[in-house]
PDB file of N, CA and C in Angstrom:
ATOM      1  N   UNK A   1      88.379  77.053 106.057  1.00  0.00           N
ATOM      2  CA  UNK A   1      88.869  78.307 105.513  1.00  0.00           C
ATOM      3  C   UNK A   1      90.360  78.209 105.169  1.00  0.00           C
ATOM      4  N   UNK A   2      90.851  77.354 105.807  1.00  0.00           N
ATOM      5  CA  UNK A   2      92.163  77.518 105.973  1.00  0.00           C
ATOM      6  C   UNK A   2      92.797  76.697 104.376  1.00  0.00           C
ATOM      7  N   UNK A   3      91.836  75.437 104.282  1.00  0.00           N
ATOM      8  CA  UNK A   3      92.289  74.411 103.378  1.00  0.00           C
ATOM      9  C   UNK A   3      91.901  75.057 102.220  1.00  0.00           C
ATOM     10  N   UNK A   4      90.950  76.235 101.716  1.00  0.00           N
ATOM     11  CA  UNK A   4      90.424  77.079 100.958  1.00  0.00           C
ATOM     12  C   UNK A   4      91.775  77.911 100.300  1.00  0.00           C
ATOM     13  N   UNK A   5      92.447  78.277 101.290  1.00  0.00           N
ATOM     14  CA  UNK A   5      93.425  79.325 100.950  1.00  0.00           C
ATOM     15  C   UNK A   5      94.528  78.484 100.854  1.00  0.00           C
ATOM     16  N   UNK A   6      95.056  77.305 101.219  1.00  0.00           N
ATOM     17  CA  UNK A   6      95.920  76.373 101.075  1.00  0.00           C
ATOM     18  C   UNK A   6      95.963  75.853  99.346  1.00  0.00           C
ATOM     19  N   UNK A   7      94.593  75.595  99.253  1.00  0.00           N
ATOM     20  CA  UNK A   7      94.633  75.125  97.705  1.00  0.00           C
ATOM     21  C   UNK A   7      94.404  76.427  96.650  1.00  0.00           C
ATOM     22  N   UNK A   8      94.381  77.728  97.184  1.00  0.00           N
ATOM     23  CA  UNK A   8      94.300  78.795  95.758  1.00  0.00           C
ATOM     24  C   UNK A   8      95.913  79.339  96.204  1.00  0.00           C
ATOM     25  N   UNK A   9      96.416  78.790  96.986  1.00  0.00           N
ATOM     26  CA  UNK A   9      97.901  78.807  97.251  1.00  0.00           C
ATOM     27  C   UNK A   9      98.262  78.142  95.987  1.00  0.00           C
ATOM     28  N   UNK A  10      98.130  76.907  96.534  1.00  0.00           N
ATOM     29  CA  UNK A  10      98.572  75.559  95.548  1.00  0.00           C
ATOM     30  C   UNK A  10      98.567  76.035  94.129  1.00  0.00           C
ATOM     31  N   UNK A  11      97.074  76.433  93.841  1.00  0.00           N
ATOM     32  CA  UNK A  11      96.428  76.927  92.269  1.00  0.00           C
ATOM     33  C   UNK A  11      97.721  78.157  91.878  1.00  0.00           C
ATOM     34  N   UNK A  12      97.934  79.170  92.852  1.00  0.00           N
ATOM     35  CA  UNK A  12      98.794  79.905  92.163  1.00  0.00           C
ATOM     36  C   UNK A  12     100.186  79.790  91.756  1.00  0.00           C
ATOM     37  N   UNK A  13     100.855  78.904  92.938  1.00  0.00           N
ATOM     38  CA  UNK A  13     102.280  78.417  92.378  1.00  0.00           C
ATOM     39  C   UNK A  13     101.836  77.511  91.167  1.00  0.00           C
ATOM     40  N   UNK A  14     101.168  76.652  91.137  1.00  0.00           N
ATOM     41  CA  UNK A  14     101.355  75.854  89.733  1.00  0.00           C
ATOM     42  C   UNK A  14     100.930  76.356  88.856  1.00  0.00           C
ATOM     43  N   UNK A  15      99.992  77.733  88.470  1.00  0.00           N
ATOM     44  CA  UNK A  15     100.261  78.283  87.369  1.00  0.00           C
ATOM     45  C   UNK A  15     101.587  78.984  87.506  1.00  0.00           C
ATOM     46  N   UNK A  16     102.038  79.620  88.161  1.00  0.00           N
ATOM     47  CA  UNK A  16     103.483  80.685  87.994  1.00  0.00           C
ATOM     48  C   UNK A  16     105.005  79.624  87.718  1.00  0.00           C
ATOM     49  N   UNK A  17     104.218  78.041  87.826  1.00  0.00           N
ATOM     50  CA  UNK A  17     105.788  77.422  87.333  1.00  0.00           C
ATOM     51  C   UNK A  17     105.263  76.567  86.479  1.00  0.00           C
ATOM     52  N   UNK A  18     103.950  76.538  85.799  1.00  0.00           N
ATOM     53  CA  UNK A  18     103.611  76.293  84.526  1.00  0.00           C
ATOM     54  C   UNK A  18     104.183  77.179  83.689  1.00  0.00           C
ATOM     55  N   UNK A  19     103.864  78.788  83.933  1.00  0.00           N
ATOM     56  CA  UNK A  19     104.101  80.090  83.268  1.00  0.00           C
ATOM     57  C   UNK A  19     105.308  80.219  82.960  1.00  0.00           C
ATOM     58  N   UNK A  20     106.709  79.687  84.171  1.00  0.00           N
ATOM     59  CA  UNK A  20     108.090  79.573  84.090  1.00  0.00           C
ATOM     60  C   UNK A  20     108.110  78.526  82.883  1.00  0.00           C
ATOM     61  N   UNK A  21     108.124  77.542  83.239  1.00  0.00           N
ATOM     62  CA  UNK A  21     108.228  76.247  82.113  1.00  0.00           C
ATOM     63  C   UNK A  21     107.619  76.848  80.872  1.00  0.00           C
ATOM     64  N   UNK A  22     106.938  77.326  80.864  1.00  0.00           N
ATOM     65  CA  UNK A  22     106.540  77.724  79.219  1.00  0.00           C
ATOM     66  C   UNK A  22     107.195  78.805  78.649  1.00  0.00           C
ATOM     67  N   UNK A  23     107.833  79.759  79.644  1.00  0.00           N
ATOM     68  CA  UNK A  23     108.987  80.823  78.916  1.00  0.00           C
ATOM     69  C   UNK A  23     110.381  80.246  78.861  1.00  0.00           C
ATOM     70  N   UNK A  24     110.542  79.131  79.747  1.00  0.00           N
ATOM     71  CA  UNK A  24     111.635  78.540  79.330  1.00  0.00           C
ATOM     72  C   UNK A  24     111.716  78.176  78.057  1.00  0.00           C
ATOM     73  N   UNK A  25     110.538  77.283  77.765  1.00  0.00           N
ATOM     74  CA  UNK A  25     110.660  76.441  76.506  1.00  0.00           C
ATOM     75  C   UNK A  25     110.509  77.425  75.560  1.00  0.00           C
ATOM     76  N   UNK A  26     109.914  78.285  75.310  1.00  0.00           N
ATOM     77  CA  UNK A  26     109.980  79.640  74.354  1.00  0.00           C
ATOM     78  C   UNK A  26     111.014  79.974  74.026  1.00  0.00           C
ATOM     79  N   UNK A  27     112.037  80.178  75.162  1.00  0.00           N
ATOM     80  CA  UNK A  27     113.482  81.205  74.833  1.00  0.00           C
ATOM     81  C   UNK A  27     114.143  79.843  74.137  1.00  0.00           C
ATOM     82  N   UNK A  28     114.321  78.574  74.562  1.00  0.00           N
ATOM     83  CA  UNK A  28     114.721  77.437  73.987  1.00  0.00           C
ATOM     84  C   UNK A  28     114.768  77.746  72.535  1.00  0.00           C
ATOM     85  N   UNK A  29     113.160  77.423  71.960  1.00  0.00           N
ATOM     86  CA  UNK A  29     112.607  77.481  70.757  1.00  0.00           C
ATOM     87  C   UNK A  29     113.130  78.583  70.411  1.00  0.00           C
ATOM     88  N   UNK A  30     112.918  79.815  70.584  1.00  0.00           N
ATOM     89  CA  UNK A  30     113.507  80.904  70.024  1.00  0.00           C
ATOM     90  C   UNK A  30     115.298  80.631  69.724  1.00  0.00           C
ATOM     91  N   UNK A  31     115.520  80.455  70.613  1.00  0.00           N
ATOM     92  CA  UNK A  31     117.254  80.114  69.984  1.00  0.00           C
ATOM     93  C   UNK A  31     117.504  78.641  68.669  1.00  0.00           C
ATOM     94  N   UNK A  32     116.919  78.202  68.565  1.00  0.00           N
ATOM     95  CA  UNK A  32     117.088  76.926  67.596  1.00  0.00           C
ATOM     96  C   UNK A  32     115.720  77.004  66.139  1.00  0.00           C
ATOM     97  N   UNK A  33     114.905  77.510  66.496  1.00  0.00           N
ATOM     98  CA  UNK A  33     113.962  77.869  65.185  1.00  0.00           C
ATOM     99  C   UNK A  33     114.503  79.047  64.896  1.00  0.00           C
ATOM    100  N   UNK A  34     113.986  79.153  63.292  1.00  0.00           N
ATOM    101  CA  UNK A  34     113.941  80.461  62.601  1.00  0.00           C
ATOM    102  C   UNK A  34     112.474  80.722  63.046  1.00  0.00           C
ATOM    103  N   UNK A  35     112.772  82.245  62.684  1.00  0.00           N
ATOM    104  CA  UNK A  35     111.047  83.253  62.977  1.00  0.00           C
ATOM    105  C   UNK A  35     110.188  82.429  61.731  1.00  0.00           C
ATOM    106  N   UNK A  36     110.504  82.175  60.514  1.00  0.00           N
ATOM    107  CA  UNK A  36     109.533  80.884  59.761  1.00  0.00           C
ATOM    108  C   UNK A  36     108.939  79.892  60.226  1.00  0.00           C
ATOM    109  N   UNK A  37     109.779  78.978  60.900  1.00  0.00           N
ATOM    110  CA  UNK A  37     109.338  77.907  61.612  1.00  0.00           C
ATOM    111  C   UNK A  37     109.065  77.885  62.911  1.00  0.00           C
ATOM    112  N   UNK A  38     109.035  79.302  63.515  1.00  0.00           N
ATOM    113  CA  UNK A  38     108.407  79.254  65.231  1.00  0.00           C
ATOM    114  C   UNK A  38     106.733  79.893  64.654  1.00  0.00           C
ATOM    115  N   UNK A  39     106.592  80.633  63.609  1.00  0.00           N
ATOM    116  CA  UNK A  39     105.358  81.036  63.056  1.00  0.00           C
ATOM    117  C   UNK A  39     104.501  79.616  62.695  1.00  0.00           C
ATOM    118  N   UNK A  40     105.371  78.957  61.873  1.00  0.00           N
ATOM    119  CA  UNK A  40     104.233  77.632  61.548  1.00  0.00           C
ATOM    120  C   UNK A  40     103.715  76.781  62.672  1.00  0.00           C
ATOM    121  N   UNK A  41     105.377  76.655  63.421  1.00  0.00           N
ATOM    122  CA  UNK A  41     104.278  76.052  64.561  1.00  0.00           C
ATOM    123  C   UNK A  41     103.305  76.597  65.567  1.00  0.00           C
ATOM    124  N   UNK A  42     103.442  78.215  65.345  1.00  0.00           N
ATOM    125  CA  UNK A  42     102.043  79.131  65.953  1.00  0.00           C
ATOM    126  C   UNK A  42     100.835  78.505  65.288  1.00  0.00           C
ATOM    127  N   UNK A  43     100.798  78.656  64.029  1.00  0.00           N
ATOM    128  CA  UNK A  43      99.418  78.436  62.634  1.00  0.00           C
ATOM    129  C   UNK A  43      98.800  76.901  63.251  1.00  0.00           C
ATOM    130  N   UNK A  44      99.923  75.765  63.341  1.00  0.00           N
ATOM    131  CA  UNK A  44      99.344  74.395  63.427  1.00  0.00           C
ATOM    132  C   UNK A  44      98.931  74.155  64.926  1.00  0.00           C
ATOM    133  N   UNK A  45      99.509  74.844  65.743  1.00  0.00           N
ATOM    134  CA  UNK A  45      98.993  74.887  67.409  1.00  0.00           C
ATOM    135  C   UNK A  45      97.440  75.496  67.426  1.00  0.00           C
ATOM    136  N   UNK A  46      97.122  76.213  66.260  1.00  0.00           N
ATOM    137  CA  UNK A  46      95.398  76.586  66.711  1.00  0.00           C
ATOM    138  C   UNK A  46      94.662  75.011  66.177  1.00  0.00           C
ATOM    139  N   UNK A  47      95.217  74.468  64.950  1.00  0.00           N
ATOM    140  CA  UNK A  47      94.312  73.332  64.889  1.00  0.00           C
ATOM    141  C   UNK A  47      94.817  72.504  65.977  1.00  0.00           C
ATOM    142  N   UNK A  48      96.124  71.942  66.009  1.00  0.00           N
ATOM    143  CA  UNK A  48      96.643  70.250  66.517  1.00  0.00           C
ATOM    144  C   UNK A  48      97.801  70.910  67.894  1.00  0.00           C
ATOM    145  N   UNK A  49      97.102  71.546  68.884  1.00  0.00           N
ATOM    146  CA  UNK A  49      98.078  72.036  69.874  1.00  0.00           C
ATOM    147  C   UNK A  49      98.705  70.459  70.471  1.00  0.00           C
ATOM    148  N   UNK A  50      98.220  69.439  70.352  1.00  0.00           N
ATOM    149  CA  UNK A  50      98.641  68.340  71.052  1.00  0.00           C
ATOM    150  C   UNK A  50     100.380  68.186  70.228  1.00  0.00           C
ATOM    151  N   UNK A  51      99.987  67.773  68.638  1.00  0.00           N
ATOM    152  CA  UNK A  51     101.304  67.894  67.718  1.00  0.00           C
ATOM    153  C   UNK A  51     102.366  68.619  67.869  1.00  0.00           C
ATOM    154  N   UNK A  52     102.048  69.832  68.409  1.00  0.00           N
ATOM    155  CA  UNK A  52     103.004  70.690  68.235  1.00  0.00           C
ATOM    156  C   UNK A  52     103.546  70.824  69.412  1.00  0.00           C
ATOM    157  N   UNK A  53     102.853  70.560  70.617  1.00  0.00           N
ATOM    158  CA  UNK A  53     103.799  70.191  72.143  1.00  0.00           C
ATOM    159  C   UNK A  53     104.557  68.848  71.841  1.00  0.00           C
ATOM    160  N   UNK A  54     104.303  67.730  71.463  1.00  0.00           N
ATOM    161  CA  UNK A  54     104.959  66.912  70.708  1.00  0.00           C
ATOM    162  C   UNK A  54     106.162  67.309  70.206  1.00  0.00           C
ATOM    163  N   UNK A  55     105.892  68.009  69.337  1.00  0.00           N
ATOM    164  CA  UNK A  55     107.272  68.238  68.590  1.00  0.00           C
ATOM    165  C   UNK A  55     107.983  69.127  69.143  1.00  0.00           C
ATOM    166  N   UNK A  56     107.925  70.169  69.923  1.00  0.00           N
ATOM    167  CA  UNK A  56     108.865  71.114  70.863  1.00  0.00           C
ATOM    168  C   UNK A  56     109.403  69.926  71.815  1.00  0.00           C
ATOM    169  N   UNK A  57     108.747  68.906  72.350  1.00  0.00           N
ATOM    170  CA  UNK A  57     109.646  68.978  72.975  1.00  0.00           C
ATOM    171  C   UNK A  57     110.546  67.868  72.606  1.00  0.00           C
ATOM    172  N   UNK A  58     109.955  67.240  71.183  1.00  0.00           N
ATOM    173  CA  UNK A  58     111.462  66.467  70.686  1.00  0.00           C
ATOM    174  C   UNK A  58     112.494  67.241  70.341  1.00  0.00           C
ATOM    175  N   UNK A  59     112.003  68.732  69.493  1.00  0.00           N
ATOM    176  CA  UNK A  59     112.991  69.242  68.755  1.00  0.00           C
ATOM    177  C   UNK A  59     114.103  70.146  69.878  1.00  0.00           C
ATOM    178  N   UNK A  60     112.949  70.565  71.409  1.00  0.00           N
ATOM    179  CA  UNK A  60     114.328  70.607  72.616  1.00  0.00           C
ATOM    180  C   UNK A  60     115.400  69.543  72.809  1.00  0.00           C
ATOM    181  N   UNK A  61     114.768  68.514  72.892  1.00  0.00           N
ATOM    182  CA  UNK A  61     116.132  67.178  73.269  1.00  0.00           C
ATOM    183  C   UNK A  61     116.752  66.855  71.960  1.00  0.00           C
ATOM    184  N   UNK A  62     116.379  67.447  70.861  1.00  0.00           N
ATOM    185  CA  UNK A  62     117.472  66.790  70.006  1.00  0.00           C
ATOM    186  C   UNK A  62     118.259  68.249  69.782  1.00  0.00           C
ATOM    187  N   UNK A  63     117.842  68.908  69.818  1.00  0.00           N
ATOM    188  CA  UNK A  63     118.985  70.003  70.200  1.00  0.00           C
ATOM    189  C   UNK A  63     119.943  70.212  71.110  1.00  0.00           C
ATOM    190  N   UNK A  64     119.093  69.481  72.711  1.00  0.00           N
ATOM    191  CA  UNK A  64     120.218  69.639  73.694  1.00  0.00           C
ATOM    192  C   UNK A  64     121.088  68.410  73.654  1.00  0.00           C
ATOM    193  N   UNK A  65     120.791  67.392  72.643  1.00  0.00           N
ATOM    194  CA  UNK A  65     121.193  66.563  72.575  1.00  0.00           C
ATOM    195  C   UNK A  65     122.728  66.583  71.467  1.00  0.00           C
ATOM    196  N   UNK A  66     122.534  67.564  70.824  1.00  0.00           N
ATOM    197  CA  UNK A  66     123.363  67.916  69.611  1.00  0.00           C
ATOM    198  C   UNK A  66     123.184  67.315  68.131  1.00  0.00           C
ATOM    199  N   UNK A  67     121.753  66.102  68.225  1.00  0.00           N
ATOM    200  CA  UNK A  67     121.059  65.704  67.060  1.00  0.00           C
ATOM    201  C   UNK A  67     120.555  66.810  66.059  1.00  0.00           C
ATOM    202  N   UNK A  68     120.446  67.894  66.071  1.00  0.00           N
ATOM    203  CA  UNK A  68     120.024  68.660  65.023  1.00  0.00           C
ATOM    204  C   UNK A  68     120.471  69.777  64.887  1.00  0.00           C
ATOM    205  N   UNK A  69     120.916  70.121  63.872  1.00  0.00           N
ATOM    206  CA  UNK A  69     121.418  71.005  63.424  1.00  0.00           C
ATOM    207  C   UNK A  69     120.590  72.508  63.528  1.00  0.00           C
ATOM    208  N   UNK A  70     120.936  73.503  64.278  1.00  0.00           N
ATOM    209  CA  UNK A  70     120.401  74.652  64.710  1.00  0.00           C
ATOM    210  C   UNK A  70     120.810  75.841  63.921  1.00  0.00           C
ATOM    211  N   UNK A  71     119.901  76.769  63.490  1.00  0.00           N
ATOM    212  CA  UNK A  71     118.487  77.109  63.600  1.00  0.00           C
ATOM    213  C   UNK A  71     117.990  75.823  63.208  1.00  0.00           C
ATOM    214  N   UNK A  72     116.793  75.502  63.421  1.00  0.00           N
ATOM    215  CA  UNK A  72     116.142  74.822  61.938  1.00  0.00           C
ATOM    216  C   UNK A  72     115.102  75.725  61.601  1.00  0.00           C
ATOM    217  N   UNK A  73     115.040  75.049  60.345  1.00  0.00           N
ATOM    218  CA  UNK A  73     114.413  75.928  59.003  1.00  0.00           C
ATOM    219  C   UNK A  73     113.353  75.656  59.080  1.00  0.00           C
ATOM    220  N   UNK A  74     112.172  76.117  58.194  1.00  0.00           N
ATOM    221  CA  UNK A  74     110.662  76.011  57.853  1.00  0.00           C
ATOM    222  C   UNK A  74     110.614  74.651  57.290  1.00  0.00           C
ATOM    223  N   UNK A  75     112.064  74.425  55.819  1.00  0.00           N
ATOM    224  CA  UNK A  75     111.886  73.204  55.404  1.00  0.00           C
ATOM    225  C   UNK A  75     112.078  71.942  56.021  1.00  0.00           C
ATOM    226  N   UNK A  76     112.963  72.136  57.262  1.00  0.00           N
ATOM    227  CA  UNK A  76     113.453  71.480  58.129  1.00  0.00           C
ATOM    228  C   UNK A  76     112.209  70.379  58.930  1.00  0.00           C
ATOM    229  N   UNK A  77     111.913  71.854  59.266  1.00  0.00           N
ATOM    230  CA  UNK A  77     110.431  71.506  60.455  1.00  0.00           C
ATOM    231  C   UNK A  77     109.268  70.839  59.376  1.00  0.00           C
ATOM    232  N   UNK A  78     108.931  71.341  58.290  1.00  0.00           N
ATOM    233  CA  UNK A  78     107.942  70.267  56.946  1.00  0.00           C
ATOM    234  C   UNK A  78     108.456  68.880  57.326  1.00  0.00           C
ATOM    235  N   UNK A  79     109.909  68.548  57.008  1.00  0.00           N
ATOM    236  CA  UNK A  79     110.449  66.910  57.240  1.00  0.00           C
ATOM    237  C   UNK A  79     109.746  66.640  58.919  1.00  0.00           C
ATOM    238  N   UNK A  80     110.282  67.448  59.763  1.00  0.00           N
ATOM    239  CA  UNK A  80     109.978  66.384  61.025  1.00  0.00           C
ATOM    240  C   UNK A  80     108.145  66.450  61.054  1.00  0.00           C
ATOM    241  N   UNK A  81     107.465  67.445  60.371  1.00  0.00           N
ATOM    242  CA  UNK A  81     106.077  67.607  60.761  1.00  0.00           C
ATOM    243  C   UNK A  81     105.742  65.888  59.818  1.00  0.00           C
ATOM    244  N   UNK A  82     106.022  65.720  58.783  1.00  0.00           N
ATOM    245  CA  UNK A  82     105.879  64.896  58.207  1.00  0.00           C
ATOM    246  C   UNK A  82     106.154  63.542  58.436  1.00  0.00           C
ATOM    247  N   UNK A  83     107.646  63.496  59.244  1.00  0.00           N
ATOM    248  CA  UNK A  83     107.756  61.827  60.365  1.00  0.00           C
ATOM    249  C   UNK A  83     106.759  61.547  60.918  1.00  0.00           C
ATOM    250  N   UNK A  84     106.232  63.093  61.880  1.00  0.00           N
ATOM    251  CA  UNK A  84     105.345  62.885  62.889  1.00  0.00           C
ATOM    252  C   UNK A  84     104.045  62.359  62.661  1.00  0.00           C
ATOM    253  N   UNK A  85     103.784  63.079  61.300  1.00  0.00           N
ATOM    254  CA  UNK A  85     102.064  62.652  60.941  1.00  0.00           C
ATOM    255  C   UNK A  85     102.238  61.253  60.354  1.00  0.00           C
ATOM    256  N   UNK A  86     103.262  60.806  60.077  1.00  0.00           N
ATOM    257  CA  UNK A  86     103.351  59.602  59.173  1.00  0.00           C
ATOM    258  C   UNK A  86     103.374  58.257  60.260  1.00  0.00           C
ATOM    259  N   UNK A  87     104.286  59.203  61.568  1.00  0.00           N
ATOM    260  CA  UNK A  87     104.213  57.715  62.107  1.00  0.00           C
ATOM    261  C   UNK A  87     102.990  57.975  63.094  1.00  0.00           C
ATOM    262  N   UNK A  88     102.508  58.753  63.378  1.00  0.00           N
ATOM    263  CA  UNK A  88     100.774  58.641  64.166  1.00  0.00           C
ATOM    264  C   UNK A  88      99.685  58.450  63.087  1.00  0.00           C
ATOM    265  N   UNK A  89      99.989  58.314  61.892  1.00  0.00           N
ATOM    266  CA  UNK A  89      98.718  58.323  61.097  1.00  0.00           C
ATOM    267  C   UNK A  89      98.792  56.543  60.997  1.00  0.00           C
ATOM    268  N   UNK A  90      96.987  56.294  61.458  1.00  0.00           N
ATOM    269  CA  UNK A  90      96.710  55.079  60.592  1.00  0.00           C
ATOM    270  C   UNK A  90      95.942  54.760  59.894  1.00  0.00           C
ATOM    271  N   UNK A  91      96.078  53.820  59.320  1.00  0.00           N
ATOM    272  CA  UNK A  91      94.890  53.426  58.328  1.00  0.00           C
ATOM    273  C   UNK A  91      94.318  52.818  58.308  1.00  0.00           C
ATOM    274  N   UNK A  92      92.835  53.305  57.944  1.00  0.00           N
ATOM    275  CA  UNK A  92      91.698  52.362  58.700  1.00  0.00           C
ATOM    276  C   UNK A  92      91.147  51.285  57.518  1.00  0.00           C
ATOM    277  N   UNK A  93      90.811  50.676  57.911  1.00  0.00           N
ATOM    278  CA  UNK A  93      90.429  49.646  56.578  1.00  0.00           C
ATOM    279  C   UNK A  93      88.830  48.967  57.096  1.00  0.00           C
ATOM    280  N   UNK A  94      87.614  49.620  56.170  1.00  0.00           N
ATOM    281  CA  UNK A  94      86.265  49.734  56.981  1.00  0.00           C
ATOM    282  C   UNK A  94      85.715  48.607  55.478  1.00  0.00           C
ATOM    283  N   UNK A  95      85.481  47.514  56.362  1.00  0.00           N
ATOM    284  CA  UNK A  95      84.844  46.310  55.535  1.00  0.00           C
ATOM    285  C   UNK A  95      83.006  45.974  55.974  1.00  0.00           C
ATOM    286  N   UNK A  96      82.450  46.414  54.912  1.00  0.00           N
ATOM    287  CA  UNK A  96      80.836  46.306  55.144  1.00  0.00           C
ATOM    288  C   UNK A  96      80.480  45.477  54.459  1.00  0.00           C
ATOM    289  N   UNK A  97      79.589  44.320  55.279  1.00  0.00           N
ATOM    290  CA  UNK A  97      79.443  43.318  54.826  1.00  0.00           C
ATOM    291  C   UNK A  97      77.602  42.847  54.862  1.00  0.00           C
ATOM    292  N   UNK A  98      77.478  42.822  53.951  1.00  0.00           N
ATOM    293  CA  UNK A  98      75.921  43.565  53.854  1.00  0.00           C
ATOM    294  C   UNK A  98      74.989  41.923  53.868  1.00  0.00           C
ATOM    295  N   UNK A  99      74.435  42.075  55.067  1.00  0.00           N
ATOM    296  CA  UNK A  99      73.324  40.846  55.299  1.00  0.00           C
ATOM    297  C   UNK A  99      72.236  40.494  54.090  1.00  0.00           C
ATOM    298  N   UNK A 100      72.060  39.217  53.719  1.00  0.00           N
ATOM    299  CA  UNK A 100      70.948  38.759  53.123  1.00  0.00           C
ATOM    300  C   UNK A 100      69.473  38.735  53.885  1.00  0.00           C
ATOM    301  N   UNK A 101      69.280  40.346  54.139  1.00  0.00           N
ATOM    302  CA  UNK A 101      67.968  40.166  54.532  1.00  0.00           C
ATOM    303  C   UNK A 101      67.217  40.535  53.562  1.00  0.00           C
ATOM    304  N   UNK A 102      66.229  39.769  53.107  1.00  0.00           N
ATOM    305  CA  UNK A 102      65.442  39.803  52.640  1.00  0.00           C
ATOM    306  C   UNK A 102      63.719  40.290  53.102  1.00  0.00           C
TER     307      UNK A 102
END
């Protein structure tokens, strides 16, 4: 009973400092995006939520880093969406090589 209530212990602090960490990174984002480009990356988080945690949290360290120039823009965020897909995209090269069965 005891180890029962120990781990929905556990369960509740790590959502309530998941919940912290994610309003952190919000107010972050909110100070360095425009309302354009915190919307797009709403739109692309329903298809590619993986991409777009990706990119928050480069576009946090290059902000706290002083690498990018703040707000950034919608057109801004198109360029880095576009590094990103360019350097995870590959290309597959599918060679079928068709048996002489007769």
């Amino acid at each position: 009973m005891l180890r029962r209530k120990a781990a929905s212990m556990r369960k509740k602090e790590d959502a309530a400092r998941e919940a912290q960490i994610r309003a952190q990174k919000e107010a972050i984002l909110r100070s360095i995006l425009t309302e354009e480009a915190r919307q797009r990356l709403a739109n692309i988080r329903l298809v590619r939520p993986e991409i777009v945690d990706a990119l928050e949290n480069q576009l946090i360290a290059l902000a706290q880093s002083g690498r990018v120039r703040t707000p950034v823009s919608d057109e801004e965020l198109k360029e880095l969406l576009e590094q990103l897909f360019n350097r995870d995209r590959r290309d597959y090269n599918i060679k079928i090589k068709e048996r002489g069965w007769k």
